[in-house]
C-alpha atoms as a PDB file:
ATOM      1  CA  UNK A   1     -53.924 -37.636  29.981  1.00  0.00           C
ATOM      2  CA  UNK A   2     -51.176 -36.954  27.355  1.00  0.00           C
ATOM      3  CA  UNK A   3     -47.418 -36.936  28.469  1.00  0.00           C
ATOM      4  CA  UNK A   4     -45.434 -34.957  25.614  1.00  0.00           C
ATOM      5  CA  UNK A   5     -42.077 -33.100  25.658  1.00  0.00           C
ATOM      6  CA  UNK A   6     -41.924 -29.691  26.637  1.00  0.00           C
ATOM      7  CA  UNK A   7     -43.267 -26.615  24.290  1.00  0.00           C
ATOM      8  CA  UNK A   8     -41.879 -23.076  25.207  1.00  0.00           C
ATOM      9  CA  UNK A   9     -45.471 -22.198  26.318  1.00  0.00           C
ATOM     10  CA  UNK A  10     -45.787 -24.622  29.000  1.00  0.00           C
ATOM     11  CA  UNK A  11     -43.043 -22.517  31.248  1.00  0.00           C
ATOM     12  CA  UNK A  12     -45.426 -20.169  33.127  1.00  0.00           C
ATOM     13  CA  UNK A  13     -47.599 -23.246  34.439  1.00  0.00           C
ATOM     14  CA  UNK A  14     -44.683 -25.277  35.244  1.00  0.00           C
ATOM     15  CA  UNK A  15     -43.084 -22.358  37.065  1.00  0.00           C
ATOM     16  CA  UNK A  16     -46.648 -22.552  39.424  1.00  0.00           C
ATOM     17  CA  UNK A  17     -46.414 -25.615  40.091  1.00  0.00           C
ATOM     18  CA  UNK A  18     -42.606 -25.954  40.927  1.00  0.00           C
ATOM     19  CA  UNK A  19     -44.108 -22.907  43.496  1.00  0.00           C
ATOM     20  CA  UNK A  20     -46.198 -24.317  44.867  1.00  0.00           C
ATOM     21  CA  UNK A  21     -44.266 -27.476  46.336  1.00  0.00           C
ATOM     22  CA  UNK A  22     -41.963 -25.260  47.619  1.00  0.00           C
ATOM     23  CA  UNK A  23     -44.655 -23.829  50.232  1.00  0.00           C
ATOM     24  CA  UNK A  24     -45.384 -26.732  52.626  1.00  0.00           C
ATOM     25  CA  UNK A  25     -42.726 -29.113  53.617  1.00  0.00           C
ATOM     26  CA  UNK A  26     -45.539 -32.083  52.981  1.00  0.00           C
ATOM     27  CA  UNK A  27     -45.313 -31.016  49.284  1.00  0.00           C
ATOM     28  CA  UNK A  28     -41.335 -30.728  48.793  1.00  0.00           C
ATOM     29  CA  UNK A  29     -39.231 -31.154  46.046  1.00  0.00           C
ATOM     30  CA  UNK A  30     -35.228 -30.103  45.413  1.00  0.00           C
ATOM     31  CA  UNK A  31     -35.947 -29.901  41.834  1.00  0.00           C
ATOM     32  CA  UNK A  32     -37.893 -28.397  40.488  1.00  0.00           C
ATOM     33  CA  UNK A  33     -37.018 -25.629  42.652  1.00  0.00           C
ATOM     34  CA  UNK A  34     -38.513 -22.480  40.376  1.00  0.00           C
ATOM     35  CA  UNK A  35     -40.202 -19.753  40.995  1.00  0.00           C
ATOM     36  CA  UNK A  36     -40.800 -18.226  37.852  1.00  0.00           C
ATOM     37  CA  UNK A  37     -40.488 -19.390  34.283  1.00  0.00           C
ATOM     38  CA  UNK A  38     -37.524 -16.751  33.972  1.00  0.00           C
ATOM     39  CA  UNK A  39     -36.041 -19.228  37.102  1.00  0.00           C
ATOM     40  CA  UNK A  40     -36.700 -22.303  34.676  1.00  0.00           C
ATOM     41  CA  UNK A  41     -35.392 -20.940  31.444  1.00  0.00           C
ATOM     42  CA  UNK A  42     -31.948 -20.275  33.504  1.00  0.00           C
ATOM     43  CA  UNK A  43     -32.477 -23.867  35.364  1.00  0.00           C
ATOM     44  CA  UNK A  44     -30.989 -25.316  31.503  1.00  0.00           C
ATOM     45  CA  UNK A  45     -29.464 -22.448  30.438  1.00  0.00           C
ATOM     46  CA  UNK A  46     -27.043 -23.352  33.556  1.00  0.00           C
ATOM     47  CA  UNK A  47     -27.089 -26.482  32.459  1.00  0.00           C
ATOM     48  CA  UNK A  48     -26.267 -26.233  29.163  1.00  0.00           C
ATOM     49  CA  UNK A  49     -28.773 -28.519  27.333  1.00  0.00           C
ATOM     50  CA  UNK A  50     -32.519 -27.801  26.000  1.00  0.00           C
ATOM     51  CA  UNK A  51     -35.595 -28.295  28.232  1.00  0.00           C
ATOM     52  CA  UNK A  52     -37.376 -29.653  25.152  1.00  0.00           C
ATOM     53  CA  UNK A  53     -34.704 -32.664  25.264  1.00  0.00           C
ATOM     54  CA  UNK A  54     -35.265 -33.411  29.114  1.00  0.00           C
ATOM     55  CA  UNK A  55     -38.587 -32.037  30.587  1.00  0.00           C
ATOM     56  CA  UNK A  56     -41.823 -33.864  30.217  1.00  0.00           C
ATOM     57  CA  UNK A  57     -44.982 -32.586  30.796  1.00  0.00           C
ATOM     58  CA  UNK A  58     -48.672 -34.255  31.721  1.00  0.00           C
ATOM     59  CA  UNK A  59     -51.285 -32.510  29.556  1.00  0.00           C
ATOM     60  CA  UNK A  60     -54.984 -33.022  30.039  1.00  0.00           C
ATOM     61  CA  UNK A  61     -58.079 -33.069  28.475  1.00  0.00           C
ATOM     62  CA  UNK A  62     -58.902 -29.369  27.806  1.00  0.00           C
ATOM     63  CA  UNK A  63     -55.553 -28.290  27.321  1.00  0.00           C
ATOM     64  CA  UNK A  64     -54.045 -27.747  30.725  1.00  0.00           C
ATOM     65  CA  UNK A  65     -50.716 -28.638  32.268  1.00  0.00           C
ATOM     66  CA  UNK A  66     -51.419 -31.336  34.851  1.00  0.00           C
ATOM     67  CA  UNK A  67     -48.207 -32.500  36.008  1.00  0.00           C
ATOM     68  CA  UNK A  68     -44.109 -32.845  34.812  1.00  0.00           C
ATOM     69  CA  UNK A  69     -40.964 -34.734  35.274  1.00  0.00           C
ATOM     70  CA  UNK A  70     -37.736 -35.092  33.695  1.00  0.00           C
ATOM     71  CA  UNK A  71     -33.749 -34.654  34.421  1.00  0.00           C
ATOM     72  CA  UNK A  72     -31.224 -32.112  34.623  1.00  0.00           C
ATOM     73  CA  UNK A  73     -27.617 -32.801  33.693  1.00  0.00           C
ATOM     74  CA  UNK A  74     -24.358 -31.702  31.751  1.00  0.00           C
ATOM     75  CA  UNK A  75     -24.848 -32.136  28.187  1.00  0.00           C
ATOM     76  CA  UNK A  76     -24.418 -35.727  27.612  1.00  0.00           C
ATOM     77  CA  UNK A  77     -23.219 -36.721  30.898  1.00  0.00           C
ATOM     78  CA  UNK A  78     -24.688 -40.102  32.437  1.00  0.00           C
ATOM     79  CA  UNK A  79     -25.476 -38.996  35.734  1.00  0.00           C
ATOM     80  CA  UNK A  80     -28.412 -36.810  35.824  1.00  0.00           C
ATOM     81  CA  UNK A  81     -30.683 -35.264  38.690  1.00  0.00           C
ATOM     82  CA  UNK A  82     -34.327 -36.051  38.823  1.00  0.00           C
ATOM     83  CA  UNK A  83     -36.718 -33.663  38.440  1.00  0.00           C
ATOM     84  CA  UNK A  84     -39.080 -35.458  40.805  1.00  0.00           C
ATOM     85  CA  UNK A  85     -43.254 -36.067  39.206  1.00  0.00           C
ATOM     86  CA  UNK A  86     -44.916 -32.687  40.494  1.00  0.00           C
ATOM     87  CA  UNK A  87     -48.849 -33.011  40.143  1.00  0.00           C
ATOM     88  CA  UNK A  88     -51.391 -30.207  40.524  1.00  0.00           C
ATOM     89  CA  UNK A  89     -53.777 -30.698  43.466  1.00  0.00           C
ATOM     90  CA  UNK A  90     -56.942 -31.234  41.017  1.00  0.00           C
ATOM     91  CA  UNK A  91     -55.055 -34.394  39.272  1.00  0.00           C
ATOM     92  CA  UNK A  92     -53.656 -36.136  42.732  1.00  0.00           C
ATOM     93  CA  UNK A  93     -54.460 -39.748  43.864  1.00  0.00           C
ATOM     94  CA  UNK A  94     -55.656 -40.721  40.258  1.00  0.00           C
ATOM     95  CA  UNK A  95     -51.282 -42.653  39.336  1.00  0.00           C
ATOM     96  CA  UNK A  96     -49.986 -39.765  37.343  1.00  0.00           C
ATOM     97  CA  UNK A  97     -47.185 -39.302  39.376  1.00  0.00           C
ATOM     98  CA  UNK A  98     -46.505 -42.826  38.971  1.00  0.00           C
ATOM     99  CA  UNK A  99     -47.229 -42.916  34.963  1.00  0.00           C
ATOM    100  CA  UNK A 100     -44.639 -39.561  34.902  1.00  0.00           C
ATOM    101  CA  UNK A 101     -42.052 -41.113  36.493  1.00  0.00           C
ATOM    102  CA  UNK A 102     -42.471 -44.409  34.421  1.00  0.00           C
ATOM    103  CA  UNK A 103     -41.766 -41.841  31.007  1.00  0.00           C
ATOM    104  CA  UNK A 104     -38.885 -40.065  32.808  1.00  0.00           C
ATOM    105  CA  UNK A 105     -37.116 -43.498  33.257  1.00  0.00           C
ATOM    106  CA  UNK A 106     -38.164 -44.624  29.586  1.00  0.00           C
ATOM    107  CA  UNK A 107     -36.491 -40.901  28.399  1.00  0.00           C
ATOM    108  CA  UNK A 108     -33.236 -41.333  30.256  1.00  0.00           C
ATOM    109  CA  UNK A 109     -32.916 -44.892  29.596  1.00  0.00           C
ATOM    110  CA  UNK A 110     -33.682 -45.054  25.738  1.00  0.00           C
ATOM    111  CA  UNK A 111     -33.226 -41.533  24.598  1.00  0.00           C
ATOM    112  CA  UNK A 112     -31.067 -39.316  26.727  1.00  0.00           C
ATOM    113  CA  UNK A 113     -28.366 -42.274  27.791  1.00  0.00           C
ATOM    114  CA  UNK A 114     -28.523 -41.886  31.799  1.00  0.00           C
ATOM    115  CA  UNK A 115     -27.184 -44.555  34.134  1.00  0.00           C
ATOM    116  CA  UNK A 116     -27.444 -42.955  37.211  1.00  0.00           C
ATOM    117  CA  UNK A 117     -30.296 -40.468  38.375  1.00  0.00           C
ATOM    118  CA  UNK A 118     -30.006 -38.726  42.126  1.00  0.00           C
ATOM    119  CA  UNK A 119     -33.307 -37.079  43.327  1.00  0.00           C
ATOM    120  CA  UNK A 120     -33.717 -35.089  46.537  1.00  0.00           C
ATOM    121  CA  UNK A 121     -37.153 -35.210  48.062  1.00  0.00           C
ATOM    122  CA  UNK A 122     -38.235 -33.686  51.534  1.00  0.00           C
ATOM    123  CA  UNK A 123     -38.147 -35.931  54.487  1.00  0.00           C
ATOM    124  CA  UNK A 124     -41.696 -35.326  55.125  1.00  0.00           C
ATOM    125  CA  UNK A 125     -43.014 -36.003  51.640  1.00  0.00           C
ATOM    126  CA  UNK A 126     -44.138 -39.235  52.267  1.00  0.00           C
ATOM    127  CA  UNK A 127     -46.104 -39.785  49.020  1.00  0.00           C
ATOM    128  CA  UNK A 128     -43.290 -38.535  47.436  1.00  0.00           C
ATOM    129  CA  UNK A 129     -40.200 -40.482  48.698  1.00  0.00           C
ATOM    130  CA  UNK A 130     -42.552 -43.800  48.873  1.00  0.00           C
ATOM    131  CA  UNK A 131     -43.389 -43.509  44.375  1.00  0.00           C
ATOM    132  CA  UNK A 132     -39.350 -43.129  44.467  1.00  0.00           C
ATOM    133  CA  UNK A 133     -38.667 -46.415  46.156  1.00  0.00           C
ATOM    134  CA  UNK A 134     -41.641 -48.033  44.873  1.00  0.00           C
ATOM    135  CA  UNK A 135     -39.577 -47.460  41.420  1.00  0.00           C
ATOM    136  CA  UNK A 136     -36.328 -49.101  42.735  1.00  0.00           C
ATOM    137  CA  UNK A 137     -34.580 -45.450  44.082  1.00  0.00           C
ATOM    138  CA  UNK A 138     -32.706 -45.736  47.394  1.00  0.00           C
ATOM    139  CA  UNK A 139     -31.962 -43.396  50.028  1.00  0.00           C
ATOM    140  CA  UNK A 140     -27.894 -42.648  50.455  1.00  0.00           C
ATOM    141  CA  UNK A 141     -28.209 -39.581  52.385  1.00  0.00           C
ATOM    142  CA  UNK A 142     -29.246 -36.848  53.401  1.00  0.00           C
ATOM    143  CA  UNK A 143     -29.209 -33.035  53.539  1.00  0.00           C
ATOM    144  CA  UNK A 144     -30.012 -29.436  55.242  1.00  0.00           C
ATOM    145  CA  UNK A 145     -31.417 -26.977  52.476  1.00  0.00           C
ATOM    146  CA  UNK A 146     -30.531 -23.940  54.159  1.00  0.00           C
ATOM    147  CA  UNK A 147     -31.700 -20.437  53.873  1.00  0.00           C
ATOM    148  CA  UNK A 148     -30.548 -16.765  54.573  1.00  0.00           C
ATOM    149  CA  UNK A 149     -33.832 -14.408  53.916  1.00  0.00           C
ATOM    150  CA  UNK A 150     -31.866 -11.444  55.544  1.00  0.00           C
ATOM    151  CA  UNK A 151     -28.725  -8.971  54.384  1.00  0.00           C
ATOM    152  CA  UNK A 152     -25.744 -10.098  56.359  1.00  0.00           C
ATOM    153  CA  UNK A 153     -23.988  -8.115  58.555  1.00  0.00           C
ATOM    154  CA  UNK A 154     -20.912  -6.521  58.415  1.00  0.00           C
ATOM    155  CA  UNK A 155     -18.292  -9.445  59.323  1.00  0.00           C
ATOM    156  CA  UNK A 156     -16.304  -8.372  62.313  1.00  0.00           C
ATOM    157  CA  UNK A 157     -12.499  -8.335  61.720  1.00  0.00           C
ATOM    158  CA  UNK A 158     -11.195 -11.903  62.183  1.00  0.00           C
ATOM    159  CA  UNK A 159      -7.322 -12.245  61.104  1.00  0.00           C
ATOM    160  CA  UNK A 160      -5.417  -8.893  61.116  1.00  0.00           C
ATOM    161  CA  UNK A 161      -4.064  -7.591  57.943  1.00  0.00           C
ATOM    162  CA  UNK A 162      -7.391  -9.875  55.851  1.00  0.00           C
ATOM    163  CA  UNK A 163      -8.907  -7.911  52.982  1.00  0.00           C
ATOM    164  CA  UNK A 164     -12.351  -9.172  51.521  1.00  0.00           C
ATOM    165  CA  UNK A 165     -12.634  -8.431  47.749  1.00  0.00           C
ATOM    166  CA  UNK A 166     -14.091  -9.030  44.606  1.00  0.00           C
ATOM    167  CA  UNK A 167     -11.698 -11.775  42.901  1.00  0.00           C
ATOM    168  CA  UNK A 168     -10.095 -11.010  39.541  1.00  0.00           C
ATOM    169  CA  UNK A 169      -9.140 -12.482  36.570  1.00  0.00           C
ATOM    170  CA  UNK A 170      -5.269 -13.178  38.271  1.00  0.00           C
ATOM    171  CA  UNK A 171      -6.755 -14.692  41.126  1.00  0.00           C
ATOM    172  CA  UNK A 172      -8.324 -17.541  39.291  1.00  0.00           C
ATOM    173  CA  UNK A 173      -5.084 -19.971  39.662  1.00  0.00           C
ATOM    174  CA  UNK A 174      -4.903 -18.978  43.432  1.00  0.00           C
ATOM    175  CA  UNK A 175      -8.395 -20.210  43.511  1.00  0.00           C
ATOM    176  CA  UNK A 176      -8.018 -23.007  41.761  1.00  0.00           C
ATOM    177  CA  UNK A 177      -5.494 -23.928  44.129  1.00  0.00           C
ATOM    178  CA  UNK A 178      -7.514 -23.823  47.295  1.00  0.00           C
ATOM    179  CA  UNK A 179     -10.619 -25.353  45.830  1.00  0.00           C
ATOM    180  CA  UNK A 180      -8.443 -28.557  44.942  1.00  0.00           C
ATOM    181  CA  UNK A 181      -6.647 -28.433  48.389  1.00  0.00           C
ATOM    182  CA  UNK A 182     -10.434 -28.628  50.107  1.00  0.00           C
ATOM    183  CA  UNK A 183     -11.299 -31.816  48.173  1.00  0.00           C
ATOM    184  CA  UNK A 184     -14.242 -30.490  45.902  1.00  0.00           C
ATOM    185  CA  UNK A 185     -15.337 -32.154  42.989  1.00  0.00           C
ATOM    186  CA  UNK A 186     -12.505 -32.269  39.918  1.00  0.00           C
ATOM    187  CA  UNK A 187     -12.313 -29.227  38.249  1.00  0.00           C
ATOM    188  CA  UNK A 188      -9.425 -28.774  35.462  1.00  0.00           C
ATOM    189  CA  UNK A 189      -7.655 -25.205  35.689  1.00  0.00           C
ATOM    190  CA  UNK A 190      -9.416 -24.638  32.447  1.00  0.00           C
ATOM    191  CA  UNK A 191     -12.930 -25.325  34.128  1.00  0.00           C
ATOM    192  CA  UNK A 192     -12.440 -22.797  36.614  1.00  0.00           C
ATOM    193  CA  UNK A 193     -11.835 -20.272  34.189  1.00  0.00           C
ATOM    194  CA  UNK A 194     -14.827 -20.479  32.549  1.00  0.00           C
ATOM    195  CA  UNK A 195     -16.602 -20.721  35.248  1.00  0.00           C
ATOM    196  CA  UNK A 196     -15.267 -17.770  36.725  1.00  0.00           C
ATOM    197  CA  UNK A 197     -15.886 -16.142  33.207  1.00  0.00           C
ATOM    198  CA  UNK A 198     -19.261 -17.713  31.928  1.00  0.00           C
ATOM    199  CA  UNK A 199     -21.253 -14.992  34.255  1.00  0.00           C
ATOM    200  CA  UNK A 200     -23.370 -17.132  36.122  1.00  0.00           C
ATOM    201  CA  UNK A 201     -21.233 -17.173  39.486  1.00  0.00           C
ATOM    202  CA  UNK A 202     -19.642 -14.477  41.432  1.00  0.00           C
ATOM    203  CA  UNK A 203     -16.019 -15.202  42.967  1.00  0.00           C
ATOM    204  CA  UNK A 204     -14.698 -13.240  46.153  1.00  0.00           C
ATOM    205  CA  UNK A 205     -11.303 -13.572  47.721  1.00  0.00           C
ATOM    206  CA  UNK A 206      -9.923 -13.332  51.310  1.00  0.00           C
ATOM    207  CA  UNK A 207      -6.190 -11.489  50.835  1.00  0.00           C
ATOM    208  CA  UNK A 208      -3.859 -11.261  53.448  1.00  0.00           C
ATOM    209  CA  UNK A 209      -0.843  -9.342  51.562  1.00  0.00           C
ATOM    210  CA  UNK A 210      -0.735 -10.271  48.140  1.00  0.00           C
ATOM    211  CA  UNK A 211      -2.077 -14.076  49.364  1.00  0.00           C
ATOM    212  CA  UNK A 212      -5.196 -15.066  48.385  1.00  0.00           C
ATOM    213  CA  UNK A 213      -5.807 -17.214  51.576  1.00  0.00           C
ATOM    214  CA  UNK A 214      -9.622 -18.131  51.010  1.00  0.00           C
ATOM    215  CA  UNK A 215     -12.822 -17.615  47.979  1.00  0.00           C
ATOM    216  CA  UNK A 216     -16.053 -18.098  48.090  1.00  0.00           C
ATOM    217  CA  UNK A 217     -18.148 -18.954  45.148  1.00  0.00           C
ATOM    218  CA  UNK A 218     -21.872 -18.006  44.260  1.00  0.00           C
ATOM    219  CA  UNK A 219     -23.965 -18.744  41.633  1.00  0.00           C
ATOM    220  CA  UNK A 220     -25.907 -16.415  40.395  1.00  0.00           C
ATOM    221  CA  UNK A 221     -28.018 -18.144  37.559  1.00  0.00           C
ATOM    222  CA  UNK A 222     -31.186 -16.892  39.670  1.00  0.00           C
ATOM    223  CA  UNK A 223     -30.786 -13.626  40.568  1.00  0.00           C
ATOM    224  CA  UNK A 224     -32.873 -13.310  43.598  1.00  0.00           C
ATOM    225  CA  UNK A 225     -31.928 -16.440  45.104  1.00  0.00           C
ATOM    226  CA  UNK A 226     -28.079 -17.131  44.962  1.00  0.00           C
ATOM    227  CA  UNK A 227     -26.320 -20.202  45.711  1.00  0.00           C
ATOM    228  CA  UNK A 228     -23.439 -20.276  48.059  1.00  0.00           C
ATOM    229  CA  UNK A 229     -21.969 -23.056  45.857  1.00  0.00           C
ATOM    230  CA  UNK A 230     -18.253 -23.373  47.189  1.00  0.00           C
ATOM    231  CA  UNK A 231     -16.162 -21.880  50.122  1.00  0.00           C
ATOM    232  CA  UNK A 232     -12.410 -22.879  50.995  1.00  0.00           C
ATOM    233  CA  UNK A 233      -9.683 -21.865  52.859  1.00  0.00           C
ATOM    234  CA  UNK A 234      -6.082 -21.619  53.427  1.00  0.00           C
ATOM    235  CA  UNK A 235      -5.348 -24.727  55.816  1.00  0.00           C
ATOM    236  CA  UNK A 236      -3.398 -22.284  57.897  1.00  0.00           C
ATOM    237  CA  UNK A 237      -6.400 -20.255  58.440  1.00  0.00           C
ATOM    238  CA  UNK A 238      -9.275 -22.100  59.410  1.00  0.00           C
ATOM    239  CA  UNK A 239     -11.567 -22.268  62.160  1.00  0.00           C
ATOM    240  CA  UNK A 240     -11.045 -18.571  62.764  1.00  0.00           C
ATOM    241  CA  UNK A 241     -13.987 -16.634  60.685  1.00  0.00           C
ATOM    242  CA  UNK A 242     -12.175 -16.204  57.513  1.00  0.00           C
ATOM    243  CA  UNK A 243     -14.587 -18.229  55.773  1.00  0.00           C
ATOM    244  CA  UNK A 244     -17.800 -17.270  57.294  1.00  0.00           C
ATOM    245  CA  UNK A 245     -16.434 -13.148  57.305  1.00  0.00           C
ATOM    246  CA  UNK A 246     -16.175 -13.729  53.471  1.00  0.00           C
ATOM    247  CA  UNK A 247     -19.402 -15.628  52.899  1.00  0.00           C
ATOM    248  CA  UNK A 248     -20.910 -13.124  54.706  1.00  0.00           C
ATOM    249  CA  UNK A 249     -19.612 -10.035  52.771  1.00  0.00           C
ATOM    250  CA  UNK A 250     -20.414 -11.811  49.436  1.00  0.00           C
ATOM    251  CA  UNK A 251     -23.367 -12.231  50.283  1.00  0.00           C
ATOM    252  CA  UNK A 252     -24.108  -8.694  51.505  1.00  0.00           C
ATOM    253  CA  UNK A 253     -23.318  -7.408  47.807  1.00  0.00           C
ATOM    254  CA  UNK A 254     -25.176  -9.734  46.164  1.00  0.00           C
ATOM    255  CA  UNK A 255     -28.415  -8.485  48.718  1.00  0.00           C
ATOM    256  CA  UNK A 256     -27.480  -4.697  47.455  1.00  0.00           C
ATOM    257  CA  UNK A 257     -27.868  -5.738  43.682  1.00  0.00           C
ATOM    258  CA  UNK A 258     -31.454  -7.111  44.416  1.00  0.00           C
ATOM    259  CA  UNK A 259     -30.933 -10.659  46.043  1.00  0.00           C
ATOM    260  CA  UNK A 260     -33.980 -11.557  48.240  1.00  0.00           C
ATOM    261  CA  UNK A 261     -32.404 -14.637  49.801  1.00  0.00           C
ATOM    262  CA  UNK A 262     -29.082 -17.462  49.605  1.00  0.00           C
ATOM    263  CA  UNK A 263     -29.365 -20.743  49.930  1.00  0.00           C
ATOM    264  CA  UNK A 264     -27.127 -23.376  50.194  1.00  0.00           C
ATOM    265  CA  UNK A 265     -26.911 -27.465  50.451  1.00  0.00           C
ATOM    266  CA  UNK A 266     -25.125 -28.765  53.775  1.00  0.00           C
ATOM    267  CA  UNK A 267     -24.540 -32.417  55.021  1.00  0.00           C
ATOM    268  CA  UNK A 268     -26.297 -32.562  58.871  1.00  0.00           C
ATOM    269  CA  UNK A 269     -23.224 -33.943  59.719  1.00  0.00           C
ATOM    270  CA  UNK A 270     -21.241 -31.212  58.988  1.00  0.00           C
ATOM    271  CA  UNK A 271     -21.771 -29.880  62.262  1.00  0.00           C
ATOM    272  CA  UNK A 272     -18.470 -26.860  62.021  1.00  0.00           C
ATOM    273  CA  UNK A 273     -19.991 -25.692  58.878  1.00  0.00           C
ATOM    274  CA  UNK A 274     -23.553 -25.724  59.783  1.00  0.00           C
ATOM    275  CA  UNK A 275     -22.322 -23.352  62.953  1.00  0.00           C
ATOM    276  CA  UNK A 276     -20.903 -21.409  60.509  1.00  0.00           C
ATOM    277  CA  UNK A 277     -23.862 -20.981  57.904  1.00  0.00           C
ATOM    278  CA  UNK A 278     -26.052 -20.122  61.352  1.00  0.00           C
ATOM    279  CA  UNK A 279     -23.788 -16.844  62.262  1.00  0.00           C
ATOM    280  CA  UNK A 280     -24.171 -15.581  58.842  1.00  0.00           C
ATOM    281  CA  UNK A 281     -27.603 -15.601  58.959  1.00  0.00           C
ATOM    282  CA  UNK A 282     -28.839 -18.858  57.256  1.00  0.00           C
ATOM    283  CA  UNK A 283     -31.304 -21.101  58.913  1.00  0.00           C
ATOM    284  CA  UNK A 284     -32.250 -24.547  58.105  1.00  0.00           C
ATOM    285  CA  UNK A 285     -35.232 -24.728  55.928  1.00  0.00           C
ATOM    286  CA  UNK A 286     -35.506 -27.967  55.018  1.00  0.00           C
ATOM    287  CA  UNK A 287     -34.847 -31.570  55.510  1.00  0.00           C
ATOM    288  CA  UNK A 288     -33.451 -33.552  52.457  1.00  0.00           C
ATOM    289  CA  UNK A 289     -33.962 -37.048  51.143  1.00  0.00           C
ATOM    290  CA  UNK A 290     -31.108 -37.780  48.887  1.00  0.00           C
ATOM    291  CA  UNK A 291     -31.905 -41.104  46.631  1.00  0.00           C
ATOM    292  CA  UNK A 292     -30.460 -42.282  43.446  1.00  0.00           C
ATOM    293  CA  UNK A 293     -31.070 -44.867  41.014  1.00  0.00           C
ATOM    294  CA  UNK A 294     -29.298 -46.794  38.180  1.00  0.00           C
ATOM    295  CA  UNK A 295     -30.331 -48.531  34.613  1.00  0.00           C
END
């Protein structure tokens, strides 16, 4: 068995296998979470760094794909999520898992510069989560992956005189403004620009006059499966359906341009926003694993 970098060509058999863990909850992985090799391709294009540079891939014998690892981060950035060791059925119980994830760690270490790697494994993958902490990772968390397979409906009217709409360019600073009030991660004013501009996400605002009192944000980097990646409101204004009424009606648009399903990360403990998720329609679909690891 030959573990090489990854060639353009590889992308349709990775894509099959990334599928395939994704069908029983024995099998599951958070990344790679692809359906397609269009899905991968937009995986790093997101990203913003090459596959070639980060993906590794088990070839056997005859030619075949047999099995992959590697990381995805920001260009150059130290901490980097795992793309777990995903082996085809034919190749399991014979250490290439193991040997995969003993090349990712040589890659990020020597090569790509990583001192801190975060992987997300599902809680009943036991083969899974026990290679992770037989390599040194260790559990810190963990999280719902939830799901919404179904057009929302129509949010009901929650605050008089709210209007749901598309965000523009001037509402960026409002937005901005929220995000940082709701203790996200740091993003500079310039950040959110271009991430409101780099077309990958979708922005929607909750006005009330010429207030911008609440956004949501959705990224779009796989078309039929959009993240709901960031929500806040107006401290004023929550914990009365402003937030869920705009996730909702997001949501519905993106499911009228061809969206077969959102999904969305949530901390169990969470329990106000997980009742929230549920009355728009999402569902918990899986149990997360959260570990991490550093060199």
């Amino acid at each position: 068995m030959t573990i090489r970098a990854f060639r353009h060509q590889d992308g349709p058999a990775l894509a099959k296998l990334a599928a395939g863990c994704q069908r029983g909850e024995t099998d599951f992985v958070l990344n790679p979470l692809w359906d397609t090799e269009a899905e991968l391709e937009a995986e790093f294009a997101r990203h913003g760094i090459d596959p070639e540079e980060h993906l590794l891939v088990a070839e056997s014998g005859d030619g075949s794909v047999a099995g992959m690892s590697g990381f995805l981060r920001a260009p150059k950035a130290t901490l980097a999520g795992l793309l777990c060791p995903v082996v085809s059925r034919e190749e399991r119980g014979q250490g290439l898992g193991g040997e995969l994830l003993r090349a990712a760690i040589e890659l990020g270490t020597s090569e790509l510069g990583i001192k801190l790697v975060t992987a997300g494994i599902g809680t009943r993958n036991r083969s899974g989560y026990s290679l992770l902490t037989a390599y040194g990772f260790r559990p810190v968390r963990q999280h719902f992956l939830m799901r919404c397979d179904e057009k929302p409906a129509p949010p009901a009217k929650t605050v008089q005189g709210i209007e749901l709409e598309p965000a523009g360019p001037g509402d960026v600073e409002a937005i901005h403004e929220i995000y940082s009030a709701c203790g996200f991660e740091t993003r500079t004013p310039e950040r959110m620009r271009a991430i409101f501009e780099d077309g990958r996400h979708v922005h929607a605002v909750a006005r009330h006059g010429d207030r911008v009192v609440a956004f949501a944000e959705l990224e779009t980097h796989w078309p039929r499966r959009v993240w709901v990646a960031f929500v806040g409101v107006s401290s004023d204004l929550r914990d009365r359906g402003v937030g869920s009424s705009l996730v909702a009606w997001t949501l519905a648009g993106q499911f009228d341009q061809g969206a077969e399903s959102g999904l969305l990360m949530l901390s169990p403990a969470n329990r106000t926003a997980l009742r929230t998720y549920e009355k728009v329609g999402f569902r918990r679909f899986r149990l997360i694993d959260v570990l991490e690891k550093g060199f």
